[in-house]
Protein backbone atom coordinates (compact mmCIF):
# COMPACT_ATOMS: atom_id res chain seq x y z
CA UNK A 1 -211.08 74.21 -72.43
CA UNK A 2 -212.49 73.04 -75.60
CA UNK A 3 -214.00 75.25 -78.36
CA UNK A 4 -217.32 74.17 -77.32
CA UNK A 5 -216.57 75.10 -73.89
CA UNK A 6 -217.53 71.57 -72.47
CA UNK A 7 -215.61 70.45 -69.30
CA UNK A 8 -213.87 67.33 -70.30
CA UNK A 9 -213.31 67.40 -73.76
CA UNK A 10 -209.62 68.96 -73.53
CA UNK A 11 -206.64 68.48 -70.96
CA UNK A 12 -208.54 69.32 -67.70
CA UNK A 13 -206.35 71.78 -65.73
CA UNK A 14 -205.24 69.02 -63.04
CA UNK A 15 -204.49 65.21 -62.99
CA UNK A 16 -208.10 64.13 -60.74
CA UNK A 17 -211.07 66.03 -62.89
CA UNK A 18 -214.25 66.65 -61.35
CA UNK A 19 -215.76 66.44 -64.85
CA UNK A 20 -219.44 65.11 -65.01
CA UNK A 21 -219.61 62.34 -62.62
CA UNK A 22 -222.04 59.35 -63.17
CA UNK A 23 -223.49 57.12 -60.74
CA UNK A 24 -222.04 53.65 -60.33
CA UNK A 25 -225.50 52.28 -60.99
CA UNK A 26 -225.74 54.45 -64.12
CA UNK A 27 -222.40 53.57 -65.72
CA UNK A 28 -223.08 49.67 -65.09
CA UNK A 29 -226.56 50.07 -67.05
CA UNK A 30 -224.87 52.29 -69.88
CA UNK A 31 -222.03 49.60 -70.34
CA UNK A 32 -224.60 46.55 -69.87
CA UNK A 33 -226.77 47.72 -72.43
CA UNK A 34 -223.88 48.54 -74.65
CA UNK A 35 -222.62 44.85 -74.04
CA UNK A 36 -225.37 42.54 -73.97
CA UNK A 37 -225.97 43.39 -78.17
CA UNK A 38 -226.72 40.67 -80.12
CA UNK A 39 -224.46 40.09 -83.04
CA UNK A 40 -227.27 38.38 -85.15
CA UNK A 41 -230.51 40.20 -84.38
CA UNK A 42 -233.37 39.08 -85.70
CA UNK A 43 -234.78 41.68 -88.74
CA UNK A 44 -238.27 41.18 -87.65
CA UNK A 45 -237.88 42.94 -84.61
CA UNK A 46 -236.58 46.30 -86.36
CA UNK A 47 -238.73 49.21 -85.81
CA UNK A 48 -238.04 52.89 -86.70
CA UNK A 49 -236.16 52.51 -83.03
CA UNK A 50 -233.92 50.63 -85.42
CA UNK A 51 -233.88 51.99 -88.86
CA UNK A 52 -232.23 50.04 -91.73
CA UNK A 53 -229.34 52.09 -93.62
CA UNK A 54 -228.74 52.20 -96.86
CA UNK A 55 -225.41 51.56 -97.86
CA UNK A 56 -223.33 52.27 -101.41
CA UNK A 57 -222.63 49.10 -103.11
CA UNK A 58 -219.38 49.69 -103.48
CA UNK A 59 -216.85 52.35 -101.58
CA UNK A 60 -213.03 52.15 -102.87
CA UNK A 61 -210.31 50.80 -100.80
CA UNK A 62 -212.99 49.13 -99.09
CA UNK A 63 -214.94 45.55 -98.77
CA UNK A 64 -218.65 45.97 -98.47
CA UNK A 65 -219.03 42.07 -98.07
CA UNK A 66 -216.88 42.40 -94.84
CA UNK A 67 -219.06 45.08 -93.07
CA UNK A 68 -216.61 48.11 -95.16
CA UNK A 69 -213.53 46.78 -93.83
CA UNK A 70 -210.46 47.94 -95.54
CA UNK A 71 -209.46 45.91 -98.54
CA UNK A 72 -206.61 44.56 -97.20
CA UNK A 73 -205.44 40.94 -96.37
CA UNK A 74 -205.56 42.68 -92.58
CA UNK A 75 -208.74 44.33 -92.87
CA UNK A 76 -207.05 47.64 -91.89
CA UNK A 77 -205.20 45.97 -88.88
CA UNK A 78 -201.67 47.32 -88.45
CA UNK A 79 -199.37 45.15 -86.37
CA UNK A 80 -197.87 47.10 -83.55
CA UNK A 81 -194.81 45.10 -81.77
CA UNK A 82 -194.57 43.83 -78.31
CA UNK A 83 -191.92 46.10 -76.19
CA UNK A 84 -191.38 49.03 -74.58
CA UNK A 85 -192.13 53.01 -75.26
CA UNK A 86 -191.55 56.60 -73.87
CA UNK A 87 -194.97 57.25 -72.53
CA UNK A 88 -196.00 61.07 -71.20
CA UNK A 89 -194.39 64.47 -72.13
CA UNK A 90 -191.03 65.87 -70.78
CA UNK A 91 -191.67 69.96 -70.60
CA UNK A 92 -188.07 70.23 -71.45
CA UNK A 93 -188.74 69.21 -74.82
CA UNK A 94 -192.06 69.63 -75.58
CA UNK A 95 -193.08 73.29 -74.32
CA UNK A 96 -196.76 72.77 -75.35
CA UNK A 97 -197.03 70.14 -72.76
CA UNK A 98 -199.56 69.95 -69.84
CA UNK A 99 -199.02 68.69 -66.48
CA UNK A 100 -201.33 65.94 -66.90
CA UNK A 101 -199.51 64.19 -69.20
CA UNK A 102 -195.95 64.61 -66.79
CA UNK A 103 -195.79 60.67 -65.32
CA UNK A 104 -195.54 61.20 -61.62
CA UNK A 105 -193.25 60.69 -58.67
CA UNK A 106 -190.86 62.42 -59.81
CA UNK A 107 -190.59 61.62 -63.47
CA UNK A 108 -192.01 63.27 -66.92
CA UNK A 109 -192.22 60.40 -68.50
CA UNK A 110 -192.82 57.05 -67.68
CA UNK A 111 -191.47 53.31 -69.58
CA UNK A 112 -194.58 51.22 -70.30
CA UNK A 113 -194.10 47.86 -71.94
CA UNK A 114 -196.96 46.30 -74.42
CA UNK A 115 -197.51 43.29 -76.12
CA UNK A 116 -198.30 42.96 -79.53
CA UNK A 117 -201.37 44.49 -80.60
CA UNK A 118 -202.96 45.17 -83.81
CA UNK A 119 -204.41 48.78 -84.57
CA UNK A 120 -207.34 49.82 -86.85
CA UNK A 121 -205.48 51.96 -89.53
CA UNK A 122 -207.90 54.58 -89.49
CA UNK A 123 -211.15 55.77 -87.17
CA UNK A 124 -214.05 53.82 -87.50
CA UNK A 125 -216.17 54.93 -90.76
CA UNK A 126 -219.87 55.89 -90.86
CA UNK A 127 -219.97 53.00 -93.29
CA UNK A 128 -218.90 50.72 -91.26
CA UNK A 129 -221.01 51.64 -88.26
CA UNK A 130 -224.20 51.87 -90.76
CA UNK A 131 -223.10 47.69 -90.94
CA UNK A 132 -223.33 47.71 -87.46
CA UNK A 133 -226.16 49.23 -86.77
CA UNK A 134 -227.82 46.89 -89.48
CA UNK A 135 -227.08 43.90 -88.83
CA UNK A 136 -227.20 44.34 -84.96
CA UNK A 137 -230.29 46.21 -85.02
CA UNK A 138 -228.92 48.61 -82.66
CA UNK A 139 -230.46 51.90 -82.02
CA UNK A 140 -229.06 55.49 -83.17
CA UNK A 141 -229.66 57.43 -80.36
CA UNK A 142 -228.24 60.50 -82.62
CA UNK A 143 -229.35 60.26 -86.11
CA UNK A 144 -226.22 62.36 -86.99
CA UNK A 145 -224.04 60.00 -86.55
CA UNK A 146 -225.13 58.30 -89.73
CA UNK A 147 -225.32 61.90 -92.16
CA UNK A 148 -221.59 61.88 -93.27
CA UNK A 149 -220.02 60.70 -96.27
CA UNK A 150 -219.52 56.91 -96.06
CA UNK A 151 -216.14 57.01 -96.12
CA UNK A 152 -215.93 59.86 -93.05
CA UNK A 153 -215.29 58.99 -89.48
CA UNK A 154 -218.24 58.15 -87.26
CA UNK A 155 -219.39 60.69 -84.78
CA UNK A 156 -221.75 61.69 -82.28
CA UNK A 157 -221.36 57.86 -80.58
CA UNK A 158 -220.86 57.18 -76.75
CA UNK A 159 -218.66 55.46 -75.40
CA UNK A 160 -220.99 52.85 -75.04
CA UNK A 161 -221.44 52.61 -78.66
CA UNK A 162 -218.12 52.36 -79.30
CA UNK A 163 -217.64 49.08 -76.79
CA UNK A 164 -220.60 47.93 -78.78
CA UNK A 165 -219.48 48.11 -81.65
CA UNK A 166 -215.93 46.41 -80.96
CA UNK A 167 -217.88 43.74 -79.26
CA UNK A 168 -220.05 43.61 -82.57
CA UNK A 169 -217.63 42.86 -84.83
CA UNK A 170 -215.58 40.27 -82.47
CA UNK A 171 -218.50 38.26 -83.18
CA UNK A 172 -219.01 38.80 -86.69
CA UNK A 173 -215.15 38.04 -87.13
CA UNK A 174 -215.64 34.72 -85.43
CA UNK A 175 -218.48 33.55 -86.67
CA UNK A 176 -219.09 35.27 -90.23
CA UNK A 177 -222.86 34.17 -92.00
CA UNK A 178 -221.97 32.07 -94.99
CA UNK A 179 -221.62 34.36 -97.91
CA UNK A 180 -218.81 36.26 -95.19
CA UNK A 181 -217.02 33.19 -93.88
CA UNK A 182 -215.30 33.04 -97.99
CA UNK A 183 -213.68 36.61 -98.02
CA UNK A 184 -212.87 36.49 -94.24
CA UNK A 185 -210.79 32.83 -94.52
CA UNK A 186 -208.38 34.77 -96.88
CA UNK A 187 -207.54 37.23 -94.25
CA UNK A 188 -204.77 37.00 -91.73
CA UNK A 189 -207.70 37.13 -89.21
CA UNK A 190 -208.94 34.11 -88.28
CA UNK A 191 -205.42 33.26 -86.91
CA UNK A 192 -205.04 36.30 -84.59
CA UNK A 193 -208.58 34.88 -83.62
CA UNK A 194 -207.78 31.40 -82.43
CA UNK A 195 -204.17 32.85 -80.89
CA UNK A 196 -206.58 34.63 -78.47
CA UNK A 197 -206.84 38.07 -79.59
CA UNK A 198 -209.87 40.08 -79.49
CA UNK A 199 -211.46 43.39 -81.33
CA UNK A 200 -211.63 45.70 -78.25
CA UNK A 201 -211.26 49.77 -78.09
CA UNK A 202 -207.48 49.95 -77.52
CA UNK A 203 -205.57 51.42 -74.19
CA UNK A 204 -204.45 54.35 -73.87
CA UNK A 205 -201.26 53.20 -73.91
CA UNK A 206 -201.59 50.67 -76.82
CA UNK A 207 -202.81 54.12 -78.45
CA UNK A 208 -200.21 56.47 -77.48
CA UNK A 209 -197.75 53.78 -78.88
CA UNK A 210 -199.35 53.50 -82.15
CA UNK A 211 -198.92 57.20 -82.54
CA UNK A 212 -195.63 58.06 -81.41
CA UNK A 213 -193.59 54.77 -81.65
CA UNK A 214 -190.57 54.50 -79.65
CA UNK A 215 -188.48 57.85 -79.78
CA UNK A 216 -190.89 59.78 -78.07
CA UNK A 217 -191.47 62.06 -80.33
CA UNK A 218 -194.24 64.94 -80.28
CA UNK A 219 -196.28 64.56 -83.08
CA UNK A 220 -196.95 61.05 -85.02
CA UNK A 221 -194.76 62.61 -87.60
CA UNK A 222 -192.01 64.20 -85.96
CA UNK A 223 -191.37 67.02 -83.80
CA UNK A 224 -193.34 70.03 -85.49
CA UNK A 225 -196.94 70.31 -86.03
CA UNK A 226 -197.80 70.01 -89.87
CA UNK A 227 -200.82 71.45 -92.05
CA UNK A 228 -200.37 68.18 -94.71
CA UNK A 229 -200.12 65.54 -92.05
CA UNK A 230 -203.71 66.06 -90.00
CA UNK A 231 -206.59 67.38 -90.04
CA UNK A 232 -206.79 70.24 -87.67
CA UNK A 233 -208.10 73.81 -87.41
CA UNK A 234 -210.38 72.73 -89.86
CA UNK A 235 -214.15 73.46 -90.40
CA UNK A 236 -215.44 69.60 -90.20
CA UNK A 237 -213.96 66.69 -90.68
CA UNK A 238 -212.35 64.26 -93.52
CA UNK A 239 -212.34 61.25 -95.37
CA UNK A 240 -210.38 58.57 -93.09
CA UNK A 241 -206.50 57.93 -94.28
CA UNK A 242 -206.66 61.36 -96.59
CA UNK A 243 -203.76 62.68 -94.80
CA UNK A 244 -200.38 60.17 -95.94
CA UNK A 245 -198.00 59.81 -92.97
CA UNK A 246 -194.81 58.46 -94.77
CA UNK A 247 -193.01 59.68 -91.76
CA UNK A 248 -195.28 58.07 -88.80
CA UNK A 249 -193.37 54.82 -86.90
CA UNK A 250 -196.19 52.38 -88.18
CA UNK A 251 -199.05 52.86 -91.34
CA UNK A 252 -201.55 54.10 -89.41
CA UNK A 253 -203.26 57.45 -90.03
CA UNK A 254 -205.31 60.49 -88.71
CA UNK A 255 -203.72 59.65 -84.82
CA UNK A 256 -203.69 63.47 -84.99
CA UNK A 257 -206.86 65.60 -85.54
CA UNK A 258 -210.19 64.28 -87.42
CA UNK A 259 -211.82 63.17 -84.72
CA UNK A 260 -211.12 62.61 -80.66
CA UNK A 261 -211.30 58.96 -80.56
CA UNK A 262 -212.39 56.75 -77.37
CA UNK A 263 -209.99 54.63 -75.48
CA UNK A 264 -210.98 51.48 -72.83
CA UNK A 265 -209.06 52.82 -70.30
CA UNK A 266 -210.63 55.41 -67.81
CA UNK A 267 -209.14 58.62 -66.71
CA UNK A 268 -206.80 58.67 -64.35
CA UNK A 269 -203.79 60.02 -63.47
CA UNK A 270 -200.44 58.61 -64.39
CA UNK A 271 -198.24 56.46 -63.89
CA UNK A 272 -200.43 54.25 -66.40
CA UNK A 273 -200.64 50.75 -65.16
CA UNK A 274 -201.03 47.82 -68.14
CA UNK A 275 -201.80 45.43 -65.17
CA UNK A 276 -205.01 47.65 -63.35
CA UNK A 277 -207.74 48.07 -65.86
CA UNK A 278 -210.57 47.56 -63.99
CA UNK A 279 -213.22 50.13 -63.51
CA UNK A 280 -213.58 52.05 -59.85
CA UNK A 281 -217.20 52.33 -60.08
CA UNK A 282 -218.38 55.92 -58.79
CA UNK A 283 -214.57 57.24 -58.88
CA UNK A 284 -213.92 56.83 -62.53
CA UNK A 285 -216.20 59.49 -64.10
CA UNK A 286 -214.36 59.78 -67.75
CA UNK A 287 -213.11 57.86 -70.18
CA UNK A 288 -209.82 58.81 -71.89
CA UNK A 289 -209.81 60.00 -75.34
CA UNK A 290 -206.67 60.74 -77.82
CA UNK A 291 -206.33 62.50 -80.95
CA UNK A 292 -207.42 65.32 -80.86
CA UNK A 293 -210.05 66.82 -83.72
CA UNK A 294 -210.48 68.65 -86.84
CA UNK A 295 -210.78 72.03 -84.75
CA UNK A 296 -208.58 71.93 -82.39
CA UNK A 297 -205.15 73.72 -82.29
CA UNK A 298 -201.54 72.36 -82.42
CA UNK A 299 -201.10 71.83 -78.10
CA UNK A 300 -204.34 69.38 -78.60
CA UNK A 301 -203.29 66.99 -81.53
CA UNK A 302 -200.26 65.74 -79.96
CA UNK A 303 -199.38 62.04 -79.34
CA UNK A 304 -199.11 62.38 -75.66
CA UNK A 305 -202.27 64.97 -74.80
CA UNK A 306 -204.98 63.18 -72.99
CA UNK A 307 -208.46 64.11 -72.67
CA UNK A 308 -211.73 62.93 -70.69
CA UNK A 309 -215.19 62.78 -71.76
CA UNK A 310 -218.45 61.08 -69.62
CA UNK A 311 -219.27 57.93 -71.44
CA UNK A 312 -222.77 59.31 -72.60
CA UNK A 313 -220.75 62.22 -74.57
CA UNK A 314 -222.19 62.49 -78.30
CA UNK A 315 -219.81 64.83 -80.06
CA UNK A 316 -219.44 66.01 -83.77
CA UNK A 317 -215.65 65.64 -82.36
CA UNK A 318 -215.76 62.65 -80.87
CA UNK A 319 -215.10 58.99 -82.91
CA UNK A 320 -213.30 56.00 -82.70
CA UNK A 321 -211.19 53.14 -83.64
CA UNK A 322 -210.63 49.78 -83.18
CA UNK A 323 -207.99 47.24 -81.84
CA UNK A 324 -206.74 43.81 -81.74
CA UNK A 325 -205.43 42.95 -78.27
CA UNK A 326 -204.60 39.69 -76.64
CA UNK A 327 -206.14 38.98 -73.64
């Protein structure tokens, strides 16, 4: 159970939760509504429904003329190679496991095979969902998702705004206004573009990957939970990336603690399936998120714990990141 004692937020205590169901006509309007966002909304039409926000002109390590993308010839995307990776927890060797992360039919752990994906380096920052939410015009149904330090994760945002967002900035990446198109043609992504990837929230899978590489081990780092790796049992949370991971199997940070951080793929349980994605409307009630946060304890921030949150969930916990995924 989580600290807040919200059903859904931590490991639920069997593989099928009954967490907070939705209606199948209720899910289909949140994710329409989260979908059908213009990129390029007009600014006549903002209201106080739609508040501009300001934004610092500059924020270091990061380009304000590219909607606070990192400042790197990536824009914060880490490549993550095609192949395959120890997915789930083995009891034998990780004692903090729980059962819903144990693969099935017989196994612990379960081989799932990816191709190559790109991975935001860190959660999305309130910086760069302020960009969002100004050039798209789209409403902040929690005005504390915007209160945070620029550089902080996002929180309180649904799982709908997350999709939005990725979906947001698809479009802006493909067809940047002209004083973006400059800065963006001397990135690597326009090629990743026209190959046929796509900004999307990643898998759990493409996630759990990111986190733990290939040698299955427990924590991004290692084996042992570490007090200068991630931020957890903390008070709030942290400026993105302000925990180095020299040790980590790829250069991307805060996969443990910070924030919980939204996934496409809905809860279920394992064995994961790359090929069966799509939604079972009025059966899939959550939506898997990884991480685990700034308060929670050592079982929680490990690589292979899952958790499950209704779409709708607003959280001071809950964030995101972004990925680039073929499609």
């Amino acid at each position: 159970m989580h600290p807040d004692g919200e059903r859904g937020l931590s490991p639920p205590p069997s593989p099928r939760p009954s967490g907070v169901l939705v209606t199948s006509a209720g899910l289909v309007l949140a994710v329409t509504l989260a979908l059908v966002v213009s990129r390029r909304s007009t600014r006549a039409g903002i209201d106080d429904a739609h508040p501009s926000v300001a934004l610092p002109e500059r924020l270091e390590g990061f380009r304000p003329e590219l909607w606070y993308l990192p400042d790197d010839s990536m824009l914060g995307f880490v490549e993550i190679p095609a192949g395959p990776f120890t997915m789930g927890s083995d009891p034998g060797q990780d004692s903090l496991a729980f059962d819903i992360e144990w693969w099935g039919e017989g196994r612990v752990q379960g081989t799932v095979t990816l191709p190559t994906f790109y991975l935001a380096r860190t959660e999305v920052t309130v910086a760069q969902y302020a960009a969002f939410v100004n050039d798209a015009a789209y409403p902040v149904l929690d005005p504390r998702a915007l209160r945070a330090p620029p550089g902080h994760p996002v929180t309180h945002v649904a799982w709908t705004d997350a999709v939005a967002y990725a979906r947001w900035l698809d479009g802006a990446l493909r067809e940047p206004s002209g004083q973006d198109a400059g800065p963006l043609r001397e990135t690597g992504i326009p090629g990743l573009l026209d190959a046929g990837y796509h900004v999307a929230l990643p898998s759990e899978a493409e996630w759990e990957k990111a986190a733990r590489g290939t040698d299955g081990r427990v924590y991004p780092w290692g084996g042992e939970p570490r007090r200068d790796r991630a931020n957890y049992r903390a008070r709030a949370t942290v400026a993105v990336g302000s925990f180095d991971c020299p040790e980590c199997p790829y250069p991307v940070l805060d996969m443990s603690g910070n924030v919980w951080e939204w996934t496409r793929s809905p809860y279920r349980p394992y064995p994961f399936d790359v090929t069966e994605e799509a939604i079972e409307l009025g059966v899939d009630a959550l939506w898997v998120m990884r991480g685990g946060s700034f308060g929670d304890p050592e079982p929680f921030i490990r690589a292979a714990n899952r958790g499950g949150a209704d779409p709708g969930a607003r959280r001071p916990f809950i964030g995101f990141r972004v990925a680039l995924v073929p499609r």
